[in-house]
C-alpha atoms as a PDB file:
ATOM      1  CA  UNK A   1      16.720 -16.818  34.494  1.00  0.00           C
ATOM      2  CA  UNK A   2      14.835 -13.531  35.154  1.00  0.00           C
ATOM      3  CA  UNK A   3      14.322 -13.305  31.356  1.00  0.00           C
ATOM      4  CA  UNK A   4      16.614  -9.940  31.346  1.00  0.00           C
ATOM      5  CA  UNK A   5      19.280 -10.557  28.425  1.00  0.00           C
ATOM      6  CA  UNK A   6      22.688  -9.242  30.156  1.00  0.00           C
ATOM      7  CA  UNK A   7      24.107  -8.949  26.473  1.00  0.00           C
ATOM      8  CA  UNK A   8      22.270  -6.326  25.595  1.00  0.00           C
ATOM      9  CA  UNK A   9      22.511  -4.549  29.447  1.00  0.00           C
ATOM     10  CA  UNK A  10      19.953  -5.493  31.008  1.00  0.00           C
ATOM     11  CA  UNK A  11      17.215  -5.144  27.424  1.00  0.00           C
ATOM     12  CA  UNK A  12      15.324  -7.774  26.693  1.00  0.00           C
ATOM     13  CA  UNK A  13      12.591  -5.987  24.245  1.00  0.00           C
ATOM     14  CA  UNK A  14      13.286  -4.863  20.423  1.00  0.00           C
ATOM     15  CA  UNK A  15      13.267  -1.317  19.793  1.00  0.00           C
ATOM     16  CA  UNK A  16      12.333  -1.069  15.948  1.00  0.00           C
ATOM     17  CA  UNK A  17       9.149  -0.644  15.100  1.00  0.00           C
ATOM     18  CA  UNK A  18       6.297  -3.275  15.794  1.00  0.00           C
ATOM     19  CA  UNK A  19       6.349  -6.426  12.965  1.00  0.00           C
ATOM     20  CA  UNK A  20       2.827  -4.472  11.690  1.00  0.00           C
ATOM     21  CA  UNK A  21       4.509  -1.256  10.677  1.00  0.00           C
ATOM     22  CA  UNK A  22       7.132  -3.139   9.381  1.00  0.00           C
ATOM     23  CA  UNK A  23       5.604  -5.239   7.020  1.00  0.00           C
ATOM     24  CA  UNK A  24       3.381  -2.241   5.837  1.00  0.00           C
ATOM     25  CA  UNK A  25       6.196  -1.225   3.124  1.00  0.00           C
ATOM     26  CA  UNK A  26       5.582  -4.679   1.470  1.00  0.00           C
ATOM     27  CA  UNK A  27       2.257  -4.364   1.506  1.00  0.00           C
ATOM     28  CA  UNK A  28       2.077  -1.185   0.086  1.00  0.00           C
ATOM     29  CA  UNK A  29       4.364  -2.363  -2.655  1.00  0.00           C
ATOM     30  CA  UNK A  30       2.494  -5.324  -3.576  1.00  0.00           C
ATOM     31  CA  UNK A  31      -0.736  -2.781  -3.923  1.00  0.00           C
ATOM     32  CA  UNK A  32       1.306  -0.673  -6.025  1.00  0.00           C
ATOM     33  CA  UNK A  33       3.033  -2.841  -8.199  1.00  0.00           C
ATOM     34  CA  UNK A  34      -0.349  -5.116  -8.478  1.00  0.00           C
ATOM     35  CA  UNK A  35      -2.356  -1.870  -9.684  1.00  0.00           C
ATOM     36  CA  UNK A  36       0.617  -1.629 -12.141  1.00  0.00           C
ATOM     37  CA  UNK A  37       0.527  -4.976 -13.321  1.00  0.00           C
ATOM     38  CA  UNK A  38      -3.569  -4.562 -13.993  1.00  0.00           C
ATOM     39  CA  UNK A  39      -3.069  -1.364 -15.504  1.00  0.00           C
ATOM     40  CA  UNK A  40      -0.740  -3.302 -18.010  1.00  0.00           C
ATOM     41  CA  UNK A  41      -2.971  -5.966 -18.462  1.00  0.00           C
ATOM     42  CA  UNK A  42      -5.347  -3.415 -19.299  1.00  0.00           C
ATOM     43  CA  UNK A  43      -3.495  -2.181 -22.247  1.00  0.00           C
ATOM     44  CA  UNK A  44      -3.030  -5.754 -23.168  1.00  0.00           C
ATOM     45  CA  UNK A  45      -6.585  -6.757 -23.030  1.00  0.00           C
ATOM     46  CA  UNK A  46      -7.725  -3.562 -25.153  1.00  0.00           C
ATOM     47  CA  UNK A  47      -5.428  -4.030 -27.595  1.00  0.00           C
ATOM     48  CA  UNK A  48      -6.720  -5.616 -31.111  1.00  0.00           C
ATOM     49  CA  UNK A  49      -3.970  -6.104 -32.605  1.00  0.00           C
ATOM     50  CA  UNK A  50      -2.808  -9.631 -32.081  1.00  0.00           C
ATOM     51  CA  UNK A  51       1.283  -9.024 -32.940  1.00  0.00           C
ATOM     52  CA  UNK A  52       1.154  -5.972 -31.032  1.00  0.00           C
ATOM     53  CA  UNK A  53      -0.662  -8.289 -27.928  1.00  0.00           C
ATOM     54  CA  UNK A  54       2.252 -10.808 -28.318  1.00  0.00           C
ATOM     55  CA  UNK A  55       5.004  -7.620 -28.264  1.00  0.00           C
ATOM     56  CA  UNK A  56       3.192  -6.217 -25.218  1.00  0.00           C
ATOM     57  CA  UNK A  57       2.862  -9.724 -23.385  1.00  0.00           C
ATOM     58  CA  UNK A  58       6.812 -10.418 -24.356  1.00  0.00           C
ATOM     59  CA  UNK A  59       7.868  -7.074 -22.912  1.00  0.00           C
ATOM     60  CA  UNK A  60       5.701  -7.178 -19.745  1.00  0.00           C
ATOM     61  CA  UNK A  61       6.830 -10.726 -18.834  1.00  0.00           C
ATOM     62  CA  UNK A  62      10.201  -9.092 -18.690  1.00  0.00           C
ATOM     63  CA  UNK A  63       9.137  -5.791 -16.768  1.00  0.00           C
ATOM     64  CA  UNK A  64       7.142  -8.096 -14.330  1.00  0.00           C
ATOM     65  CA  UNK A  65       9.854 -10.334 -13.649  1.00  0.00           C
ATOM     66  CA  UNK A  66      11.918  -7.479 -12.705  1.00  0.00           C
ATOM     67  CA  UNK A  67       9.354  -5.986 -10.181  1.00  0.00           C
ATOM     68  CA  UNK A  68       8.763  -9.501  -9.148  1.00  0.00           C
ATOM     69  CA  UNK A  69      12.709  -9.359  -8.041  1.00  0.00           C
ATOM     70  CA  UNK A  70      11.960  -5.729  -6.455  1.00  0.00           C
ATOM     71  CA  UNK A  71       9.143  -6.994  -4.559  1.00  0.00           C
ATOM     72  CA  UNK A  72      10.886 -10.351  -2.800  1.00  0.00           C
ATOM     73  CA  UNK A  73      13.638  -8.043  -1.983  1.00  0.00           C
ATOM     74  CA  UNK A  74      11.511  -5.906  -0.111  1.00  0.00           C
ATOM     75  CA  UNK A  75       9.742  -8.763   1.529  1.00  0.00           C
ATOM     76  CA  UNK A  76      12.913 -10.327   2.135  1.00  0.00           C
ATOM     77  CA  UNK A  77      14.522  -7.068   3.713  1.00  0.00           C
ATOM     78  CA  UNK A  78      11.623  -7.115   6.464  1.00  0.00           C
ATOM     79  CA  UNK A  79      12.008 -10.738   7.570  1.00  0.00           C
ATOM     80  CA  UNK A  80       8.788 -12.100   6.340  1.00  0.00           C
ATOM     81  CA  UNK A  81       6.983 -15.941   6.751  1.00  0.00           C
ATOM     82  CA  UNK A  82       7.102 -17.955   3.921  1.00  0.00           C
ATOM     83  CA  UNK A  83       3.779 -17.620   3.431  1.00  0.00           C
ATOM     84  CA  UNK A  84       3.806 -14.331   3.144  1.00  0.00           C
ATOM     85  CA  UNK A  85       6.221 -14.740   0.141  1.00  0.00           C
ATOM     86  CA  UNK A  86       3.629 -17.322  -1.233  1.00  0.00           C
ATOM     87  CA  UNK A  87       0.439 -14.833  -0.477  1.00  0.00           C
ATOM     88  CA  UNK A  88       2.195 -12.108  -1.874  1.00  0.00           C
ATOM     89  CA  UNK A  89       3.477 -13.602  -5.528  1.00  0.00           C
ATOM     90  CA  UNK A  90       0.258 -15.519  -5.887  1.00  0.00           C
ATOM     91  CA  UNK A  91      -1.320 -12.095  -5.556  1.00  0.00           C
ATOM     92  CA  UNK A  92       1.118 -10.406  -7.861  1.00  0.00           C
ATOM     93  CA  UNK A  93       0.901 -12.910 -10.792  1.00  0.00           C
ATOM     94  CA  UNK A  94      -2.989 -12.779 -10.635  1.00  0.00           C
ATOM     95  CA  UNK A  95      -2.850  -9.430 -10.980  1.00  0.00           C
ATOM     96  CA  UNK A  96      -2.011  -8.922 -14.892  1.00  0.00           C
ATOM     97  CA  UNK A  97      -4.017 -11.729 -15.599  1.00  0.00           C
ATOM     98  CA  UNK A  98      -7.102 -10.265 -13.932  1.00  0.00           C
ATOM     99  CA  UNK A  99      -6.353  -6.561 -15.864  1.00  0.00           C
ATOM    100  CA  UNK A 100      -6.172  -8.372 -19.099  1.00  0.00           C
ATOM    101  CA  UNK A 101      -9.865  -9.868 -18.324  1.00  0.00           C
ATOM    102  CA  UNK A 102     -10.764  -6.445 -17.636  1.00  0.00           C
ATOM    103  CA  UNK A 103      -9.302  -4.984 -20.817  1.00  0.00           C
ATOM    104  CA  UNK A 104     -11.414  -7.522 -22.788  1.00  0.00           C
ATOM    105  CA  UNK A 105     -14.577  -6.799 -20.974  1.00  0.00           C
ATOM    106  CA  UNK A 106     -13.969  -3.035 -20.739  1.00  0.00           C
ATOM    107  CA  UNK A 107     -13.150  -3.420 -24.765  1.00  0.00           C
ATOM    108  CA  UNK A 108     -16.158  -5.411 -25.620  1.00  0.00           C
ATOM    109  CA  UNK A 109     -19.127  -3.451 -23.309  1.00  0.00           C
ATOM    110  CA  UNK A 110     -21.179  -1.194 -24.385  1.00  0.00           C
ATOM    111  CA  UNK A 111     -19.977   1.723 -22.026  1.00  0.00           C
ATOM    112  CA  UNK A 112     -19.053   5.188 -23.319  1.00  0.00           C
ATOM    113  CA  UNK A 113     -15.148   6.353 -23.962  1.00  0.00           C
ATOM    114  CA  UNK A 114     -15.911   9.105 -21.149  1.00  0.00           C
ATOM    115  CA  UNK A 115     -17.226   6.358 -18.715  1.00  0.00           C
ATOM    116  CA  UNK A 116     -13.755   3.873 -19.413  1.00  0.00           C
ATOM    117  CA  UNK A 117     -11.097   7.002 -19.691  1.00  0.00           C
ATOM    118  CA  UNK A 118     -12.954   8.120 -16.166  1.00  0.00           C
ATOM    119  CA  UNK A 119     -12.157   4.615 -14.875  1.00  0.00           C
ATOM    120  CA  UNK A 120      -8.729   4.587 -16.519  1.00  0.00           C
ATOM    121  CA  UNK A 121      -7.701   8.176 -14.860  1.00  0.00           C
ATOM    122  CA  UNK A 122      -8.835   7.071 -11.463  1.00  0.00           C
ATOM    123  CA  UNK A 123      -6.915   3.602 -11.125  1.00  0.00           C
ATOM    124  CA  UNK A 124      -4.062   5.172 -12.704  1.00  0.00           C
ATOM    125  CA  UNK A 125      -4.271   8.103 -10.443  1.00  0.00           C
ATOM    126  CA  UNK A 126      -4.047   5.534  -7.132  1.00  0.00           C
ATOM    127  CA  UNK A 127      -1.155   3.805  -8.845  1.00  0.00           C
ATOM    128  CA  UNK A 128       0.476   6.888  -9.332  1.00  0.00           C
ATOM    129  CA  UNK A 129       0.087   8.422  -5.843  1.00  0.00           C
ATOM    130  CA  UNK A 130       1.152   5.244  -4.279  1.00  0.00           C
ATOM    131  CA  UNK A 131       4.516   4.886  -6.508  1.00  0.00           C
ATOM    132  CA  UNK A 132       5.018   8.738  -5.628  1.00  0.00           C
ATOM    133  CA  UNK A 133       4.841   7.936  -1.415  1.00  0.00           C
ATOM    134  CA  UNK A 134       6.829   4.156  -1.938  1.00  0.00           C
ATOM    135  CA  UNK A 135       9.863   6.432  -3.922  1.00  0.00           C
ATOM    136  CA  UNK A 136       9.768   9.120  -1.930  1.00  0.00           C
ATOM    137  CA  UNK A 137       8.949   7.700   2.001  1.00  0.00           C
ATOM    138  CA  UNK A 138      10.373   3.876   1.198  1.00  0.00           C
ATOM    139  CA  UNK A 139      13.228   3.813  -1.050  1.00  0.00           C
ATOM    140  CA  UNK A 140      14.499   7.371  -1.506  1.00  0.00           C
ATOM    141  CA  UNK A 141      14.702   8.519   2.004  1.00  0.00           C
ATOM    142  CA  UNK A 142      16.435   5.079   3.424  1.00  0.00           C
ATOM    143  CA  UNK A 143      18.922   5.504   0.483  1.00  0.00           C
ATOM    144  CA  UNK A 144      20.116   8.917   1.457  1.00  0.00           C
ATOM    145  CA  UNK A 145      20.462   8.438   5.268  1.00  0.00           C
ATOM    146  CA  UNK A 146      23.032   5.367   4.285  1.00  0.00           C
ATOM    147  CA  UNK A 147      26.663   6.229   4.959  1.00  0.00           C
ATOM    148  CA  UNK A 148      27.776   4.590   1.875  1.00  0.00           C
ATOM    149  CA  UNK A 149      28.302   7.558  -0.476  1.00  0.00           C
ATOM    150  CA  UNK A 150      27.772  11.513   0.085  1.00  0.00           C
ATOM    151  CA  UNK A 151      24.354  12.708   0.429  1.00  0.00           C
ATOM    152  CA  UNK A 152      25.277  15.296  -2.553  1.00  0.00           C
ATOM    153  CA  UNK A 153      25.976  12.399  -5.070  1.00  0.00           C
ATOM    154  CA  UNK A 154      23.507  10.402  -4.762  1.00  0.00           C
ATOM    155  CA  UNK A 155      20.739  13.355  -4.903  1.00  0.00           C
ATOM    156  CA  UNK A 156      22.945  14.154  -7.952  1.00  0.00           C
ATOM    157  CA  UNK A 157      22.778  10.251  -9.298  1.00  0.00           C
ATOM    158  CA  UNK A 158      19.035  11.194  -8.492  1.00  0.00           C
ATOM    159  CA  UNK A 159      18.770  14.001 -10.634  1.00  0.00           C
ATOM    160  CA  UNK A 160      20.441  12.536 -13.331  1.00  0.00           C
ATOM    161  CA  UNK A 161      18.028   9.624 -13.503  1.00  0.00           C
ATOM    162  CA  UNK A 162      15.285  12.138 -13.264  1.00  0.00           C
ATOM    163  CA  UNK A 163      16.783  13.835 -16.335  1.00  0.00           C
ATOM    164  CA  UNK A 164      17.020  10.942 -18.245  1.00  0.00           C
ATOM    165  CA  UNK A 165      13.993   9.837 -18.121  1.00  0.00           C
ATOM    166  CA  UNK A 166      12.365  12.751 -19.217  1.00  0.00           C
ATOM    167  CA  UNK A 167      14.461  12.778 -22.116  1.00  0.00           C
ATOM    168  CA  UNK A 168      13.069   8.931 -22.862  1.00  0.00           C
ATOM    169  CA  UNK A 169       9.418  10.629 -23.179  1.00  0.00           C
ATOM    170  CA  UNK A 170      10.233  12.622 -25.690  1.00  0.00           C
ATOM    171  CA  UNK A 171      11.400   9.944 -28.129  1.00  0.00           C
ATOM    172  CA  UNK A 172       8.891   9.595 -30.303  1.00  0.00           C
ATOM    173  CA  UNK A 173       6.829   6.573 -30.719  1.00  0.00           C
ATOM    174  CA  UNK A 174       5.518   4.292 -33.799  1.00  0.00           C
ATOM    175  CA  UNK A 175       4.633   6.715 -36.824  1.00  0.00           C
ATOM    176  CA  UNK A 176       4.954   9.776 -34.400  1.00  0.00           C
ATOM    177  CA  UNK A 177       7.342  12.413 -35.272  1.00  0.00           C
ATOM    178  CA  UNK A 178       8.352  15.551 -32.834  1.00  0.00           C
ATOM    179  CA  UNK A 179       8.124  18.403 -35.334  1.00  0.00           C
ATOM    180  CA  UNK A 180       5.218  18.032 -38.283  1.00  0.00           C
ATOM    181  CA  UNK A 181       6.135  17.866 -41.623  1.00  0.00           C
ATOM    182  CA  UNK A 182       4.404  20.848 -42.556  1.00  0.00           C
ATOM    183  CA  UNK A 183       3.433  23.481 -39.511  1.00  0.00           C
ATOM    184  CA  UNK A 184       0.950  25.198 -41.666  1.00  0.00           C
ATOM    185  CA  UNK A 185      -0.954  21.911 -40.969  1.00  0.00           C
ATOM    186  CA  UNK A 186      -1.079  22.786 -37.673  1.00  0.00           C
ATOM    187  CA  UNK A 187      -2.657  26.403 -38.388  1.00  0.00           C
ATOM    188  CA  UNK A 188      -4.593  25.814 -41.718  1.00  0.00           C
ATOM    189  CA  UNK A 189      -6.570  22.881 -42.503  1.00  0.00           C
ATOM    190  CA  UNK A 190      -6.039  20.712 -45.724  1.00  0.00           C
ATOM    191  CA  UNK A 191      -8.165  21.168 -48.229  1.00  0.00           C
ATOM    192  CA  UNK A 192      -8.734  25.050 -47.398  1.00  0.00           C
END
C-alpha cells in the first residue's frame, strides 16, 4: 500500500484544523468557566452569614453542575483523551473550592475595600471578556451557520433571550424595591 486512501480520491491527510486549535475552545472554556466558579466561591467565602453561605453553596452546586454538563459537551464535541476529561474536571471542581479560600482570606486581611474591589473588577473583567469571545466566536457563530433553522429565527430566539434577561436584572432583590417609598428621600435628607 502506497499509504494513499482511494476512498477519499487519492487524500490521505485531514483537512480541519490541527488537534491544537481544536482543543483551544475547551480550553478556553475551562478558563472561563473556572474564573466563574472562583468568582462564586468568592462571594461564598465573603459572605458572613452562615444560612445565606448554605443558600449560596445549594444554588451553586446546581449552577456548577450545569456548566460541568456544558463543559464535557464541549470536550466531548472535539474528540478529546480521557485524560483530558479527567485534567479538565479535576481543574474545574478545584476551582470554587480555591475562590472560597480566597473569599475567607480576602475577608479576614487587613487590605483596604479599594485594594479588594480593584482585585474584584479585574478578575471579573477577564471572566467577562472571555465569556463575551466563547458566546460570540464559539457558540453563537457555529449555531447560525447550521442549516437546521433560518438564520432570521434563531438571531430572533437570540434576541429574545437577550431581552429576557435584561428584564431578570431588574427584579429586585432581598429588601430592594425599584421605586422608593418616598422620592423626596432621594432629594432631601431626613431629618432636614
Amino acid at each position: 500500500s502506497s499509504g494513499i486512501n482511494a476512498e477519499y480520491g487519492g487524500h490521505a491527510h485531514d483537512h480541519g484544523p490541527p488537534t491544537e486549535i481544536k482543543s483551544f475552545g475547551s480550553l478556553l472554556l475551562l478558563f472561563a468557566l473556572s474564573v466563574h466558579s472562583i468568582l462564586e466561591g468568592m462571594a461564598v467565602g465573603s459572605e458572613k452569614d452562615w444560612l445565606m453561605v448554605f443558600t449560596l453553596t445549594g444554588a451553586l452546586s446546581i449552577h456548577k453542575a450545569l456548566l460541568a454538563f456544558a463543559l464535557g459537551v464541549k470536550i466531548v464535541e472535539e474528540g478529546q483523551a480521557l485524560s483530558v476529561h479527567i485534567r479538565s474536571v479535576a481543574f474545574f471542581a478545584i476551582s470554587s473550592p480555591v475562590g472560597v479560600a480566597i473569599g475567607v482570606a480576602v475577608e479576614v486581611s487587613d487590605t483596604n475595600q479599594a485594594t479588594k474591589q480593584l482585585a474584584e473588577g479585574l478578575i471579573q473583567a477577564v471572566a467577562t471578556g472571555t465569556f463575551l469571545y466563547i458566546a460570540f466566536v464559539e457558540i453563537i457563530t457555529p449555531e447560525l451557520n447550521k442549516p437546521d433553522l433560518s438564520p432570521l429565527l434563531k438571531v430572533l430566539f437570540l434576541a429574545v433571550g437577550y431581552v429576557i434577561m435584561c428584564c431578570v436584572q431588574l427584579i429586585p432583590e432581598g429588601e430592594e424595591s425599584v421605586i422608593p417609598n418616598n422620592l423626596t428621600d432621594i432629594f432631601v435628607p431626613s431629618g432636614v
